[in-house]
PDB file of N, CA and C in Angstrom:
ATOM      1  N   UNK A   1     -36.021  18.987 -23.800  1.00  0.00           N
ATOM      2  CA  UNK A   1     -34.920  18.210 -23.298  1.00  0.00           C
ATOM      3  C   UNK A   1     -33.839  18.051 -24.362  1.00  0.00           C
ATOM      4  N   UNK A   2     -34.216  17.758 -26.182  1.00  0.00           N
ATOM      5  CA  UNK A   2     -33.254  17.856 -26.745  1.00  0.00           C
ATOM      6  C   UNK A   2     -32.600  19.322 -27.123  1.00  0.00           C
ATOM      7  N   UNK A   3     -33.076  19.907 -26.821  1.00  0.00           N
ATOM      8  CA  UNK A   3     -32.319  21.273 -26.677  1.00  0.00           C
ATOM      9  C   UNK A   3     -31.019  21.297 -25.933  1.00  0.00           C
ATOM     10  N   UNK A   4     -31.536  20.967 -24.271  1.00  0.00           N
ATOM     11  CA  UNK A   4     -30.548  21.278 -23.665  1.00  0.00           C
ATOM     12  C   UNK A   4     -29.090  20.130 -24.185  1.00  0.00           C
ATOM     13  N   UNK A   5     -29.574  18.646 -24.523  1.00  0.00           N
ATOM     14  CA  UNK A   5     -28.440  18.000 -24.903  1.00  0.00           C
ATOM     15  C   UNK A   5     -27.365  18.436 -26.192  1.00  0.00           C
ATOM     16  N   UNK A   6     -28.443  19.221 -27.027  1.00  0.00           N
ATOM     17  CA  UNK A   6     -27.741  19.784 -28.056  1.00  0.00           C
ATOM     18  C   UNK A   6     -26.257  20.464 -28.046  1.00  0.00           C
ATOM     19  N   UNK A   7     -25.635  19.689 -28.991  1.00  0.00           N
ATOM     20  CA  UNK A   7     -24.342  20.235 -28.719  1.00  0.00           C
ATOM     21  C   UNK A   7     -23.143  19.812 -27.670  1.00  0.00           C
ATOM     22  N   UNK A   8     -23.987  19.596 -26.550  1.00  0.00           N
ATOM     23  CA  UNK A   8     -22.869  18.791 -25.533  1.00  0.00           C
ATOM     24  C   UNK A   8     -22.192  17.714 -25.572  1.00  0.00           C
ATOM     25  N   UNK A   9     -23.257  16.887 -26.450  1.00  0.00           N
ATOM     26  CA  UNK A   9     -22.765  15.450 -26.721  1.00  0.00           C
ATOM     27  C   UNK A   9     -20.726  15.859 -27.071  1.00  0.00           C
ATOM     28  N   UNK A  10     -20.108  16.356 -27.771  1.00  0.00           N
ATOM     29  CA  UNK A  10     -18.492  16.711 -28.240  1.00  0.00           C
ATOM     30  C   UNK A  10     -17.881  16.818 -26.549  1.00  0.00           C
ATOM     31  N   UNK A  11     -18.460  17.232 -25.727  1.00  0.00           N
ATOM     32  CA  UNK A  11     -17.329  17.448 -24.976  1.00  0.00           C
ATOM     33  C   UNK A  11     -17.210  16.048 -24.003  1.00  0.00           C
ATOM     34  N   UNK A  12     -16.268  16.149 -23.510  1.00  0.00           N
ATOM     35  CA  UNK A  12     -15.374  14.950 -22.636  1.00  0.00           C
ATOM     36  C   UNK A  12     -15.765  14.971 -21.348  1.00  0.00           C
ATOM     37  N   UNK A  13     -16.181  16.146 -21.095  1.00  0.00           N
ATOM     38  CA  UNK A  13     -16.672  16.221 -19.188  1.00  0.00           C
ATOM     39  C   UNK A  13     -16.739  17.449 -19.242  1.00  0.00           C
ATOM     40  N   UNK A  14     -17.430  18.207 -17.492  1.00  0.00           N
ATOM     41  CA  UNK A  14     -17.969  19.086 -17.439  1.00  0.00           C
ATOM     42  C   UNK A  14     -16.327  20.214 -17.307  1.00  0.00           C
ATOM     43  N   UNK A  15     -15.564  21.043 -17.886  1.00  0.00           N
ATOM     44  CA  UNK A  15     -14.748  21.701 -18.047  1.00  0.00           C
ATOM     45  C   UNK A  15     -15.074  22.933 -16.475  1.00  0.00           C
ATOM     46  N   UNK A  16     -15.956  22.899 -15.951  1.00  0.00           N
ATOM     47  CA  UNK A  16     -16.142  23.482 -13.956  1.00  0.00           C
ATOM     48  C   UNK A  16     -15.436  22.762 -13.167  1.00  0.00           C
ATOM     49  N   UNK A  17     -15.723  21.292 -13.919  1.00  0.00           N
ATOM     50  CA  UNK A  17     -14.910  20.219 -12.598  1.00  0.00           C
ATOM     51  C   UNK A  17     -13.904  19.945 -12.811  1.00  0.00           C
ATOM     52  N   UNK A  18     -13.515  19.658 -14.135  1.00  0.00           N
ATOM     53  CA  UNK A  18     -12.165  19.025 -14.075  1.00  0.00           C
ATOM     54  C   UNK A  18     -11.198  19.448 -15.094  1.00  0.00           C
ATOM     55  N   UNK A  19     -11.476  20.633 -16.114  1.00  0.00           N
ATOM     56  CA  UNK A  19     -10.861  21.849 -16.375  1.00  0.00           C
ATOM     57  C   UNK A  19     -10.947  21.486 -18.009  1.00  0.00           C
ATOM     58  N   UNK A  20     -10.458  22.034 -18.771  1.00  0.00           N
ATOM     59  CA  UNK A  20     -10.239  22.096 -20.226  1.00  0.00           C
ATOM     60  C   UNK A  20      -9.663  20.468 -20.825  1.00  0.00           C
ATOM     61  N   UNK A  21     -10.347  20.544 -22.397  1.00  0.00           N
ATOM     62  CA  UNK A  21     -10.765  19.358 -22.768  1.00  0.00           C
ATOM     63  C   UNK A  21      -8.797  18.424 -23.259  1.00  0.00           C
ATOM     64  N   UNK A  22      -7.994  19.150 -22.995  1.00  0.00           N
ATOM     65  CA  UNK A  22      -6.546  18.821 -22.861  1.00  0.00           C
ATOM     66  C   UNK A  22      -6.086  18.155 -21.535  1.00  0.00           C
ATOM     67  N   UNK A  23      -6.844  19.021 -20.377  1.00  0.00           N
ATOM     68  CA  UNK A  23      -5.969  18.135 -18.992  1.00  0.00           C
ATOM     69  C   UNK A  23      -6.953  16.912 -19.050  1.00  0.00           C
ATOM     70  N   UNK A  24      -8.289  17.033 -19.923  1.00  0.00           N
ATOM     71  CA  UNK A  24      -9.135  15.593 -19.807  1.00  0.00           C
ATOM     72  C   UNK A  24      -8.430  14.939 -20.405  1.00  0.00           C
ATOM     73  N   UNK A  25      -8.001  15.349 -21.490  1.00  0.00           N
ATOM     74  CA  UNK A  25      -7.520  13.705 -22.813  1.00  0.00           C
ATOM     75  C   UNK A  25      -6.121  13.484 -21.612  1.00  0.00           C
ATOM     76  N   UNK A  26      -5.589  13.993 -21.580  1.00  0.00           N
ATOM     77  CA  UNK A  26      -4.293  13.873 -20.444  1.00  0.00           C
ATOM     78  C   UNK A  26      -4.703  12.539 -19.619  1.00  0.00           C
ATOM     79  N   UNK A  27      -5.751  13.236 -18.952  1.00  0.00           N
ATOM     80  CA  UNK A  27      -5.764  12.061 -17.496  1.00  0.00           C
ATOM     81  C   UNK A  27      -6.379  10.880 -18.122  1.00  0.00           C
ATOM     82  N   UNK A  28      -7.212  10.515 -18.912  1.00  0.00           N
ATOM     83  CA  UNK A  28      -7.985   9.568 -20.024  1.00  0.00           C
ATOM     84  C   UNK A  28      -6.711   9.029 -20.624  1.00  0.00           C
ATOM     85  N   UNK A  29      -5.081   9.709 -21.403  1.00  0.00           N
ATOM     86  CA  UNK A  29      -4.277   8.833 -21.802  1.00  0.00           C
ATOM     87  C   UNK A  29      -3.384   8.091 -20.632  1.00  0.00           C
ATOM     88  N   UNK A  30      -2.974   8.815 -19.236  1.00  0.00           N
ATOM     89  CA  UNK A  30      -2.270   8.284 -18.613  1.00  0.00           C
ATOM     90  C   UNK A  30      -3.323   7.201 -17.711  1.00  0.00           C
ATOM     91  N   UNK A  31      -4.496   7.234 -17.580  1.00  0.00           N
ATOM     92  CA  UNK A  31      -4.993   6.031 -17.368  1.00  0.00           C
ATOM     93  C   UNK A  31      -4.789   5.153 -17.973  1.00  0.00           C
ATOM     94  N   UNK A  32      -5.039   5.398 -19.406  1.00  0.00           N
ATOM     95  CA  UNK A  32      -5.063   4.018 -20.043  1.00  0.00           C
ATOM     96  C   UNK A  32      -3.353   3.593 -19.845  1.00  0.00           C
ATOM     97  N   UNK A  33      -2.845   4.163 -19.830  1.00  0.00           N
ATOM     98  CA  UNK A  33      -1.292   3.734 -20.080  1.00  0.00           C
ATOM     99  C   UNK A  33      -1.409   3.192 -18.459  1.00  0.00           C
ATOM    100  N   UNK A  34      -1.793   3.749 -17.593  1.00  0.00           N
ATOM    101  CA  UNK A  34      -1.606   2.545 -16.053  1.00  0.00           C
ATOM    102  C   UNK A  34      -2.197   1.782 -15.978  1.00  0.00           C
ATOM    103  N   UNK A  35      -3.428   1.393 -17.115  1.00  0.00           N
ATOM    104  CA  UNK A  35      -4.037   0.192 -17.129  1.00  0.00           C
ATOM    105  C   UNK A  35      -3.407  -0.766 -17.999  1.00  0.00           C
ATOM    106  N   UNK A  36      -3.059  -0.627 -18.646  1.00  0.00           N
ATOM    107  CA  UNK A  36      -1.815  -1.541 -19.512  1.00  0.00           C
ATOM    108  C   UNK A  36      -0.839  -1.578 -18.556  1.00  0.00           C
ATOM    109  N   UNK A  37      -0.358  -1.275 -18.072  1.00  0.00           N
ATOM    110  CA  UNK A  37       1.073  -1.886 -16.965  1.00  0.00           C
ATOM    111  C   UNK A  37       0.852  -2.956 -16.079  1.00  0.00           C
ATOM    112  N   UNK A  38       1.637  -4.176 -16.095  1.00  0.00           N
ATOM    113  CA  UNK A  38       1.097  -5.443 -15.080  1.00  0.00           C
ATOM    114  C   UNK A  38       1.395  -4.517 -13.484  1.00  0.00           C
ATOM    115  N   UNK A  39       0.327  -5.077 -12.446  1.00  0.00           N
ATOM    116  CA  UNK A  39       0.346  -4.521 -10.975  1.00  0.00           C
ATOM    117  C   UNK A  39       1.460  -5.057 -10.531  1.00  0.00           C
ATOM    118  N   UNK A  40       2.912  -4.883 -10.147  1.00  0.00           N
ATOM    119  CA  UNK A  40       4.085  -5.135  -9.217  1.00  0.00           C
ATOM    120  C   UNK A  40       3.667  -5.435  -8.095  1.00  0.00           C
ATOM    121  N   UNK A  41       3.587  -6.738  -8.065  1.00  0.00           N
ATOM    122  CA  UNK A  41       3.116  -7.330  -6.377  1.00  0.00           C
ATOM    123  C   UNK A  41       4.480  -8.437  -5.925  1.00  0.00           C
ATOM    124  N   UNK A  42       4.552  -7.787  -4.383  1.00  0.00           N
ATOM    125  CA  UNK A  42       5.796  -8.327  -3.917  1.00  0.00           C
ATOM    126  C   UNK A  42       5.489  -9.474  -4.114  1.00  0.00           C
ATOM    127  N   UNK A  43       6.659 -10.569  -4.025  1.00  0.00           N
ATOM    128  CA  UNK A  43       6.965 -12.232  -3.351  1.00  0.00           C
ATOM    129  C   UNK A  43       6.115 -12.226  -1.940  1.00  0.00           C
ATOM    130  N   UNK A  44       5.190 -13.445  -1.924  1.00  0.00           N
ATOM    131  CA  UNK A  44       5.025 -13.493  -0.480  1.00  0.00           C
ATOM    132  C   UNK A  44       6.133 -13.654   0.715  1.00  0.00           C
ATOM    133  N   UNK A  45       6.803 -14.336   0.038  1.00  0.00           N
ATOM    134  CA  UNK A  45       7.706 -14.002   1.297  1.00  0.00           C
ATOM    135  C   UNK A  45       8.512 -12.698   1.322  1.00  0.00           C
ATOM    136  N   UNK A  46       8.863 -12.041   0.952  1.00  0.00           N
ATOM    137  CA  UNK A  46       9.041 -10.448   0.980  1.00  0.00           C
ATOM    138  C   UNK A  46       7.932 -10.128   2.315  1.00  0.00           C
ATOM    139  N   UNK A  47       6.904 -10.034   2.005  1.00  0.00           N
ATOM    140  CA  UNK A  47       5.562  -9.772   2.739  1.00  0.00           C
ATOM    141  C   UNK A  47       5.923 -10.769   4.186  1.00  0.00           C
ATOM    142  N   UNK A  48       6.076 -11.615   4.102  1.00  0.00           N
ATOM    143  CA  UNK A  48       5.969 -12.641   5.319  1.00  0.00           C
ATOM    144  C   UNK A  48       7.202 -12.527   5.722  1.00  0.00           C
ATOM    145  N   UNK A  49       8.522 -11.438   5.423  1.00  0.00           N
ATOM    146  CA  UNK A  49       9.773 -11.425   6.098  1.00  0.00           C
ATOM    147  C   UNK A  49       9.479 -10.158   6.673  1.00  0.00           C
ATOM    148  N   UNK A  50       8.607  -9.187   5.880  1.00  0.00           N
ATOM    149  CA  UNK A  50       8.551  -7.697   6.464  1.00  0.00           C
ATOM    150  C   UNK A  50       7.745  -7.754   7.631  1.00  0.00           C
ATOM    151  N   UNK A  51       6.995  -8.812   8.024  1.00  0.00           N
ATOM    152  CA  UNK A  51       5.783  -9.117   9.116  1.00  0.00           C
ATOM    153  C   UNK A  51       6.867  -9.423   9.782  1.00  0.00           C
ATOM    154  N   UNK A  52       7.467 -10.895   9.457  1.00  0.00           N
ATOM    155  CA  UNK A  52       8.406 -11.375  10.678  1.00  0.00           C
ATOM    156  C   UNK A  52       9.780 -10.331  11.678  1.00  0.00           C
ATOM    157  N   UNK A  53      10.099  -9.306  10.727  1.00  0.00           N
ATOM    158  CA  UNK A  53      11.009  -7.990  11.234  1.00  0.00           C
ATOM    159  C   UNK A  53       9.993  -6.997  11.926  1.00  0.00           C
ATOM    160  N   UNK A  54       8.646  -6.820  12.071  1.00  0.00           N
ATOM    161  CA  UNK A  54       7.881  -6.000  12.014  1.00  0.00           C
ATOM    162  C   UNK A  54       7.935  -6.486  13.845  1.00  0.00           C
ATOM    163  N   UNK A  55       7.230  -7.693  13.614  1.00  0.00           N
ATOM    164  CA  UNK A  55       7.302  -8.673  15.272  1.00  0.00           C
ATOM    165  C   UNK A  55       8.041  -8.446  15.616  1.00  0.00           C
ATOM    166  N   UNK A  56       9.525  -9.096  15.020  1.00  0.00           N
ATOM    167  CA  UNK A  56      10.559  -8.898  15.895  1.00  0.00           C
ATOM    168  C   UNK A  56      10.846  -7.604  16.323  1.00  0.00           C
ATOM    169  N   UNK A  57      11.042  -6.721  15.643  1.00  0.00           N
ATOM    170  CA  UNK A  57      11.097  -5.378  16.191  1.00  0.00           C
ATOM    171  C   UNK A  57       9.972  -5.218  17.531  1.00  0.00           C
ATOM    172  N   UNK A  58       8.911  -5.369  17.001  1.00  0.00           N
ATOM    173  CA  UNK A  58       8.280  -4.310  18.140  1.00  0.00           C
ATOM    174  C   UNK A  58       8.393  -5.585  19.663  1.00  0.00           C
ATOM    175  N   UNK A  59       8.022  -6.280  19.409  1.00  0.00           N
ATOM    176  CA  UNK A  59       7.995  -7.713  20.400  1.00  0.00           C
ATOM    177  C   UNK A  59       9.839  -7.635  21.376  1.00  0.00           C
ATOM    178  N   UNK A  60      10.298  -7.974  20.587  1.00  0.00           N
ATOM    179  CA  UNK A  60      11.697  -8.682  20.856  1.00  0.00           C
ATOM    180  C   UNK A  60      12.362  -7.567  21.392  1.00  0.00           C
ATOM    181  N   UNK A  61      12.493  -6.199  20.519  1.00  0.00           N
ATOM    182  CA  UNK A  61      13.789  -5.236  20.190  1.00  0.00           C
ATOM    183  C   UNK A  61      12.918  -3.871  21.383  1.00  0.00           C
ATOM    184  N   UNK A  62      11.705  -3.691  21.319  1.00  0.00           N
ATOM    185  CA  UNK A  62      10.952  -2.720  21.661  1.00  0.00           C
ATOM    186  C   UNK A  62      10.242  -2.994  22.874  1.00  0.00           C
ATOM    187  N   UNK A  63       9.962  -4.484  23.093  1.00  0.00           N
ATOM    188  CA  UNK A  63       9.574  -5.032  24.450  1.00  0.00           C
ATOM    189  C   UNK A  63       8.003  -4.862  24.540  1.00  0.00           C
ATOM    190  N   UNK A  64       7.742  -4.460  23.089  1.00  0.00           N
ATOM    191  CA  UNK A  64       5.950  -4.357  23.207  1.00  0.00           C
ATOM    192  C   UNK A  64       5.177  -5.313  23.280  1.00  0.00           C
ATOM    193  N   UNK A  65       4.018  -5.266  23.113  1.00  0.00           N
ATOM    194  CA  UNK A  65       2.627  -6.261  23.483  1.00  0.00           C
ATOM    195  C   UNK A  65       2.898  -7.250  21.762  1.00  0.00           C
ATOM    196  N   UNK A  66       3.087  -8.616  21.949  1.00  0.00           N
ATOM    197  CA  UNK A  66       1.862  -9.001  20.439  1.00  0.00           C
ATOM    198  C   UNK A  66       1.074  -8.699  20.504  1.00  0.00           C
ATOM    199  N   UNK A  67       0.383  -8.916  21.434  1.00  0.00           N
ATOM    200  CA  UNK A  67      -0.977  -8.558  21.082  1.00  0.00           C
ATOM    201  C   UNK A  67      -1.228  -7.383  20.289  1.00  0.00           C
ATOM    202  N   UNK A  68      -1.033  -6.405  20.846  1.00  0.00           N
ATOM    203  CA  UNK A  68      -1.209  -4.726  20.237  1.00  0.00           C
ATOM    204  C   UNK A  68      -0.638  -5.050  18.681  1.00  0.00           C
ATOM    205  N   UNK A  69      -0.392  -5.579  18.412  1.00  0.00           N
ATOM    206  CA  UNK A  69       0.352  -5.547  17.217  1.00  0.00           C
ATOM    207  C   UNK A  69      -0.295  -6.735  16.460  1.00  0.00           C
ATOM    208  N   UNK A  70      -0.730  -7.737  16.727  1.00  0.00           N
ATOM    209  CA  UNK A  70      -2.055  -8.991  16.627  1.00  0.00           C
ATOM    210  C   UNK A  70      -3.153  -8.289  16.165  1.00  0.00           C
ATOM    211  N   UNK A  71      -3.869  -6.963  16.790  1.00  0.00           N
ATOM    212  CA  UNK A  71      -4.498  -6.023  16.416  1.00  0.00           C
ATOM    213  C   UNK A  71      -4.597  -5.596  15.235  1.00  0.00           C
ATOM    214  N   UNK A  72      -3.263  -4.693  15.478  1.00  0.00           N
ATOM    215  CA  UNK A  72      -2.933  -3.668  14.005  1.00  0.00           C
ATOM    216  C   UNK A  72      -3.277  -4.173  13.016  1.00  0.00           C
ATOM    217  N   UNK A  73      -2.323  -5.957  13.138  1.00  0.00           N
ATOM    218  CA  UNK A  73      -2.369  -6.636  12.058  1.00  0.00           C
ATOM    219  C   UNK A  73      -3.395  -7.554  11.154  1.00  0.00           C
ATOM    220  N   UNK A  74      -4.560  -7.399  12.441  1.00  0.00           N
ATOM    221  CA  UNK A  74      -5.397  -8.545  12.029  1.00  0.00           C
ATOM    222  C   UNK A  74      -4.699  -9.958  12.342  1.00  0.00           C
ATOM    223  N   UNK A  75      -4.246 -10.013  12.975  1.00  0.00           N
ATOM    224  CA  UNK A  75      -3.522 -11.117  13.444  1.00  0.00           C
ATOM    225  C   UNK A  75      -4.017 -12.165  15.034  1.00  0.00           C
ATOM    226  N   UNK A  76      -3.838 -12.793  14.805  1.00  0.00           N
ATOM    227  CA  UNK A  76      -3.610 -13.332  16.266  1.00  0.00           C
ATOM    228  C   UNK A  76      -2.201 -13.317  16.990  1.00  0.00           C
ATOM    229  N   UNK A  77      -2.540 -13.191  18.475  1.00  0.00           N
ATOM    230  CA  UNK A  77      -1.136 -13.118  18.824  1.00  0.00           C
ATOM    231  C   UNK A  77      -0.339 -14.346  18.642  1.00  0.00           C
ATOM    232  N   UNK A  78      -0.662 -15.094  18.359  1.00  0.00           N
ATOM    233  CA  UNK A  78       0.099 -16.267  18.465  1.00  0.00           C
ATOM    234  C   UNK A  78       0.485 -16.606  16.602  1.00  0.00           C
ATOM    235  N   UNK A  79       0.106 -15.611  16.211  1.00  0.00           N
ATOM    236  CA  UNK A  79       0.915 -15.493  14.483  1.00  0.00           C
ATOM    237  C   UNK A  79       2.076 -14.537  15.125  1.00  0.00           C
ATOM    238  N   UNK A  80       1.758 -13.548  15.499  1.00  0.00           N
ATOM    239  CA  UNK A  80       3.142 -12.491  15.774  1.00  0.00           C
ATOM    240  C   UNK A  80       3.904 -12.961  16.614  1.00  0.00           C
ATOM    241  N   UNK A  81       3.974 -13.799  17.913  1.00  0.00           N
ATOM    242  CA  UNK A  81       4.794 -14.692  18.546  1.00  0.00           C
ATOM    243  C   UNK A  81       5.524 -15.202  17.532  1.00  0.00           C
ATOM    244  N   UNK A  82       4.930 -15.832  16.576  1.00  0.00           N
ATOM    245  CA  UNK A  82       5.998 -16.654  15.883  1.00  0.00           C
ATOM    246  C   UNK A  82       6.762 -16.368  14.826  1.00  0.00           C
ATOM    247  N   UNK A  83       5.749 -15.618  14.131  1.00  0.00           N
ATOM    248  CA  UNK A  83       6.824 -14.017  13.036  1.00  0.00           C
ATOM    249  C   UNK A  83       8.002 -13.636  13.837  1.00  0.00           C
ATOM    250  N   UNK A  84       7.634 -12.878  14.945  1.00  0.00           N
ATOM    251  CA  UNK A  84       8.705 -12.491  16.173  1.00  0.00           C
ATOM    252  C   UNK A  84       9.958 -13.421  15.807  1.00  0.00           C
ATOM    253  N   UNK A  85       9.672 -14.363  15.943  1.00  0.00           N
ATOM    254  CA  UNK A  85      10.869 -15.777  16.367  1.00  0.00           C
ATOM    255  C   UNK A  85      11.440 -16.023  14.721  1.00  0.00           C
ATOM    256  N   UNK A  86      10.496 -16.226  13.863  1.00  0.00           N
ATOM    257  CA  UNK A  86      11.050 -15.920  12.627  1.00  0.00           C
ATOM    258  C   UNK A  86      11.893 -14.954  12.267  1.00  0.00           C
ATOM    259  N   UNK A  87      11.587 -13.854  12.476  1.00  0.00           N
ATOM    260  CA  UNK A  87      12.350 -12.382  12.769  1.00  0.00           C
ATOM    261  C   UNK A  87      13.757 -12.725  13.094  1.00  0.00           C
ATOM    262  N   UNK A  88      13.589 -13.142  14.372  1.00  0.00           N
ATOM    263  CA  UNK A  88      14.935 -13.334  15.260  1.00  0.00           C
ATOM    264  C   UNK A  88      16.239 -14.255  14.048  1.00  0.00           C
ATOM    265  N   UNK A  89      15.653 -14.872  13.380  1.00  0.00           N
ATOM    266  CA  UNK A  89      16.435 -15.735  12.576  1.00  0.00           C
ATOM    267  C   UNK A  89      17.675 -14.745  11.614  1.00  0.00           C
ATOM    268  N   UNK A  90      16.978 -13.180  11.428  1.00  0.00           N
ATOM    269  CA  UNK A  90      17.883 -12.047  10.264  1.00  0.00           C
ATOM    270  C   UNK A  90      17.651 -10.872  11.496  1.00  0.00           C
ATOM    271  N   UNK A  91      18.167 -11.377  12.649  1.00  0.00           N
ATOM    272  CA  UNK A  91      18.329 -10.270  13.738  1.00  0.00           C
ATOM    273  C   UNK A  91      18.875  -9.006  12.955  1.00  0.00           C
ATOM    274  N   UNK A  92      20.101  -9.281  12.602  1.00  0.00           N
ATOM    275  CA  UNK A  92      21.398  -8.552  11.885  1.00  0.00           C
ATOM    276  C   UNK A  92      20.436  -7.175  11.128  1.00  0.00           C
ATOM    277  N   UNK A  93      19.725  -7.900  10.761  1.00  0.00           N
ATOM    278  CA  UNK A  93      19.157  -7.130   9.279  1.00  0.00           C
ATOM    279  C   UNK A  93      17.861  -6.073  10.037  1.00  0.00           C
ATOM    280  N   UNK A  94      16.847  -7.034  10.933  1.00  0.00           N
ATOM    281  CA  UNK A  94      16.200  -5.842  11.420  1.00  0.00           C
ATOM    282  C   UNK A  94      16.839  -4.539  12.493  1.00  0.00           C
ATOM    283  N   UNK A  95      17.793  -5.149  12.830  1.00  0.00           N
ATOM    284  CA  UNK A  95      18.345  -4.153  13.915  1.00  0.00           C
ATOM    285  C   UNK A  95      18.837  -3.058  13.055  1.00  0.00           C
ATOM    286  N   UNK A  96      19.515  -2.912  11.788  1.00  0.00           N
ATOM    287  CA  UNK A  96      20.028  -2.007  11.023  1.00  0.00           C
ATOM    288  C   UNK A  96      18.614  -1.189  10.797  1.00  0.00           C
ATOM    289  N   UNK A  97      17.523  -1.705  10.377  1.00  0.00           N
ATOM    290  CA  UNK A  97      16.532  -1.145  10.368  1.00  0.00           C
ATOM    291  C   UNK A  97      15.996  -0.412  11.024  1.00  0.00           C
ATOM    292  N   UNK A  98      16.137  -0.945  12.456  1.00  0.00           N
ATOM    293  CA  UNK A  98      15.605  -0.396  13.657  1.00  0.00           C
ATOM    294  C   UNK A  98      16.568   0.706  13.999  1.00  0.00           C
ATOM    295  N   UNK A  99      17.433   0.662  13.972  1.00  0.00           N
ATOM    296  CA  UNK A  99      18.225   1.598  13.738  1.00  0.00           C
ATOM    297  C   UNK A  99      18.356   2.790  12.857  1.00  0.00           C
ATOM    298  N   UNK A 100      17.988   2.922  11.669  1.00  0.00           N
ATOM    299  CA  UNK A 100      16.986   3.499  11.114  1.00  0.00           C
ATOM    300  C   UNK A 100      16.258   4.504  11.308  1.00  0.00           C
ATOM    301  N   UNK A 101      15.279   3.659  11.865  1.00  0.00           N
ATOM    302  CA  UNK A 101      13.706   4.312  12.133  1.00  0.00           C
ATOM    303  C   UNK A 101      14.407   5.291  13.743  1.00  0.00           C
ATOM    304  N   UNK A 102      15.261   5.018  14.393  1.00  0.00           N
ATOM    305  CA  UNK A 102      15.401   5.866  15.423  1.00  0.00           C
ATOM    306  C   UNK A 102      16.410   7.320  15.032  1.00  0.00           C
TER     307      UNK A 102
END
C-alpha cells in the first residue's frame, strides 16, 4: 500500500479529471479570492418590490391566477393579492417593464 502512495502525496489532484497542476492552482486561487469577497445580498425591500411588480404584473396587467403564482412562489394567495396591490402603488415602473419582457 505504501508503494502505491509513494510519490503522489506532491500532486494537487488527479490531472484525468481536472487537468494539469496550473489550471488546479488557478481554480484553488480564484476560490480563495471568492471566498474573501463579502456575498452582495439585495435590500429586502428590493426583494419585496420585485415580488410586489412580479404580482402586479401577472395578477393585475396579465389577468392571471394568484394562485398559480402563490405556487411558484411558495406563497399564499392572499400574500400575492396583496404584493399585487402593493405593485399597483409604482404601476408606472412595472408597466415599462412589462413592456420589456414583450
Amino acid at each position: 500500500m505504501a508503494a502505491l502512495r509513494r510519490g503522489r502525496e506532491a500532486y494537487a489532484a488527479d490531472e484525468r479529471v481536472l487537468g494539469g497542476p496550473a489550471f488546479v492552482e488557478e481554480l484553488r486561487q480564484a476560490a480563495a479570492a471568492a471566498a474573501e469577497r463579502p456575498l452582495k445580498r439585495p435590500a429586502l425591500r428590493t426583494v419585496l418590490g420585485a415580488v410586489a411588480g412580479a404580482a402586479y404584473l401577472w395578477c393585475r396587467v396579465a389577468g392571471q391566477s394568484g394562485r398559480v403564482l402563490a405556487a411558484a412562489l411558495g406563497l399564499s394567495h392572499q400574500a400575492v393579492y396583496a404584493a399585487a396591490t402593493r405593485g399597483e402603488r409604482a404601476a408606472a415602473r412595472w408597466q415599462a417593464v412589462w413592456h420589456k419582457l414583450q
